[in-house]
Structures are given as structure tokens and as C-alpha cells.
C-alpha atoms as a PDB file:
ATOM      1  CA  UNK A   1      14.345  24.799 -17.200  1.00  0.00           C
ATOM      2  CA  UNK A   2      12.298  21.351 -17.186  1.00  0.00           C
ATOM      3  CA  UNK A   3      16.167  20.070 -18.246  1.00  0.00           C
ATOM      4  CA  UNK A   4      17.957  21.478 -15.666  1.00  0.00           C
ATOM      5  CA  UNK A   5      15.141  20.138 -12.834  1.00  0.00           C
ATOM      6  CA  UNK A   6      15.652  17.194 -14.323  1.00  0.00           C
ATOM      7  CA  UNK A   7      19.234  16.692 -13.925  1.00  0.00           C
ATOM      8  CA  UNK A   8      19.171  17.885 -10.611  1.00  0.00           C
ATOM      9  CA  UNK A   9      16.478  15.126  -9.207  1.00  0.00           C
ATOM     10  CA  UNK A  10      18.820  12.532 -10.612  1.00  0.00           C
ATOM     11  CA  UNK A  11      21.688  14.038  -9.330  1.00  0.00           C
ATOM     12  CA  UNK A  12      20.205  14.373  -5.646  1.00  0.00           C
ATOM     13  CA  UNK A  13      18.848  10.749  -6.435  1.00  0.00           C
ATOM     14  CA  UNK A  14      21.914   8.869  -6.936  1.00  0.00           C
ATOM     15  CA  UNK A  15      23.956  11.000  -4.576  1.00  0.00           C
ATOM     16  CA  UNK A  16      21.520  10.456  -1.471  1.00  0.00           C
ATOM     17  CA  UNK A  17      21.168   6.406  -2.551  1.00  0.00           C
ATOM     18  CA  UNK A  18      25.256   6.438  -2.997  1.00  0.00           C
ATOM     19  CA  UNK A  19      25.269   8.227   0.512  1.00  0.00           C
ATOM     20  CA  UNK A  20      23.091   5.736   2.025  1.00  0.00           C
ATOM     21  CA  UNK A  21      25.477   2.769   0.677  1.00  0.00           C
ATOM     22  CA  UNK A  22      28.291   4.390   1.818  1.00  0.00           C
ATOM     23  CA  UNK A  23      27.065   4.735   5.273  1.00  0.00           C
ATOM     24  CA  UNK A  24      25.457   1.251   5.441  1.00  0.00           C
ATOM     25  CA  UNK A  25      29.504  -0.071   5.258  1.00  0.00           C
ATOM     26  CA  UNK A  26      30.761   2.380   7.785  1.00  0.00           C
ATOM     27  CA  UNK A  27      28.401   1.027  10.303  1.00  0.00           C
ATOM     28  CA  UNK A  28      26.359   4.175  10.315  1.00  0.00           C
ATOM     29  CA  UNK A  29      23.411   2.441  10.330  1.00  0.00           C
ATOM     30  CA  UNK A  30      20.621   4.370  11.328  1.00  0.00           C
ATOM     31  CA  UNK A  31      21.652   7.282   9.324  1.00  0.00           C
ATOM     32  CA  UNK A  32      22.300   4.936   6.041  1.00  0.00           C
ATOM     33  CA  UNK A  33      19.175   3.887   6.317  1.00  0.00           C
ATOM     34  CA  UNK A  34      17.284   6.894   6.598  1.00  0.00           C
ATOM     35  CA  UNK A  35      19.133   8.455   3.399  1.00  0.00           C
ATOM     36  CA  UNK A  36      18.748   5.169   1.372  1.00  0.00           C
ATOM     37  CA  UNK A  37      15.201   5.185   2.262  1.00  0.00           C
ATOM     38  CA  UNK A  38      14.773   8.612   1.193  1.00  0.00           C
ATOM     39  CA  UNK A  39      16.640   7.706  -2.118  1.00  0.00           C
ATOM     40  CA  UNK A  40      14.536   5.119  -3.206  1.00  0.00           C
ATOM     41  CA  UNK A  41      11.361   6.990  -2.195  1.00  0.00           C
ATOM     42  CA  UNK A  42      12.614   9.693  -4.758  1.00  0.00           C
ATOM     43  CA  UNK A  43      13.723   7.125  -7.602  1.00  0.00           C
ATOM     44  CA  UNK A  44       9.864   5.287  -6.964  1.00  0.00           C
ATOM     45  CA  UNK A  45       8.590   8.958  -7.502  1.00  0.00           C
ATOM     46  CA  UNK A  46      10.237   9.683 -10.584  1.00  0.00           C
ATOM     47  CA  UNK A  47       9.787   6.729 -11.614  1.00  0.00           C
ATOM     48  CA  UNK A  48       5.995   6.811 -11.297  1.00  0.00           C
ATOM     49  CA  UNK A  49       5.070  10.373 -12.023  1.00  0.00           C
ATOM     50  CA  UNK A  50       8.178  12.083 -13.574  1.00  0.00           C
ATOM     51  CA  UNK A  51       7.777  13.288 -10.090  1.00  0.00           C
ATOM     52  CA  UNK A  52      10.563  13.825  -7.136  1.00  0.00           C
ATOM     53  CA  UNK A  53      11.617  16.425  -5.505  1.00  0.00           C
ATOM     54  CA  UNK A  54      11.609  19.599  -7.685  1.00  0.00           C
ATOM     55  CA  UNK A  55       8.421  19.663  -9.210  1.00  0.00           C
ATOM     56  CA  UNK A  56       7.124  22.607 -10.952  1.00  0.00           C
ATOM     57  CA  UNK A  57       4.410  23.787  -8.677  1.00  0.00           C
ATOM     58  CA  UNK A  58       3.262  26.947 -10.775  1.00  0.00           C
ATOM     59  CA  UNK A  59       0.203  25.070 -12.485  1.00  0.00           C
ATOM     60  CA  UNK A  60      -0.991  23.856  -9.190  1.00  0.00           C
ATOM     61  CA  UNK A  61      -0.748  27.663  -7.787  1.00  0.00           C
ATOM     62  CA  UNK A  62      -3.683  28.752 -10.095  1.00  0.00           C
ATOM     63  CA  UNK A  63      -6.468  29.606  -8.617  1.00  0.00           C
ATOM     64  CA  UNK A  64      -9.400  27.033  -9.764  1.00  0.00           C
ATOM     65  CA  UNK A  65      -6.797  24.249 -10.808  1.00  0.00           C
ATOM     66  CA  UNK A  66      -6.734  21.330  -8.062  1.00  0.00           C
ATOM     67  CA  UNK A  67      -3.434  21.048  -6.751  1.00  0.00           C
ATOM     68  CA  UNK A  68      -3.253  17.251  -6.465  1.00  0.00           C
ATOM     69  CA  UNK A  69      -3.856  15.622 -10.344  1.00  0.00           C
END
């Protein structure tokens, strides 16, 4: 399962920063922006902390486990 999460950060990574390139040269620039931003935030993430969007949240859902490590 850890695979498959995985693969689908990076996949949602380099899709939103391709999107956000993409819209940058149609003039769309607001909206490129935002989805490049929100690219690199994710790739800094996983990056980091192995991190990103779909994180396994069932060890933080125990009760008496801190939810922020």
C-alpha cells in the first residue's frame, strides 16, 4: 500500500507542477501560479519528510500517540 501512495504523490506532483508550466505559457497566470506553487510545496514535502499529500494518518489516530512527530 506504502507503494501505491507513493506513486500516486509523485504522480499528482509532477502532473500539478506540469499543469502549472503549462498554464504559465498560455497566459493563465494567476491560475499557473497557484498550481505551480502547490506543486513545489508538495515536492519540498516529500522531499523533507517522505511527506505530501497522502500520508498514512492511522498511527497518528491512536489514542495517546501525538499526532504531529
Amino acid at each position: 500500500m506504502k507503494a501505491a501512495r507513493r506513486t500516486a504523490r509523485d504522480i499528482v506532483i509532477w502532473v500539478t507542477l506540469t499543469g502549472g508550466i503549462v498554464g504559465l505559457v498560455l497566459g493563465w497566470t494567476i491560475i499557473g501560479l497557484i498550481v505551480l506553487a502547490f506543486g513545489l510545496w508538495q515536492l519540498v514535502i516529500a522531499a523533507r519528510r517522505g511527506g505530501g499529500l497522502f500520508v498514512d494518518q492511522r498511527l497518528a489516530d491512536r489514542p495517546g500517540k501525538p499526532t504531529v512527530s
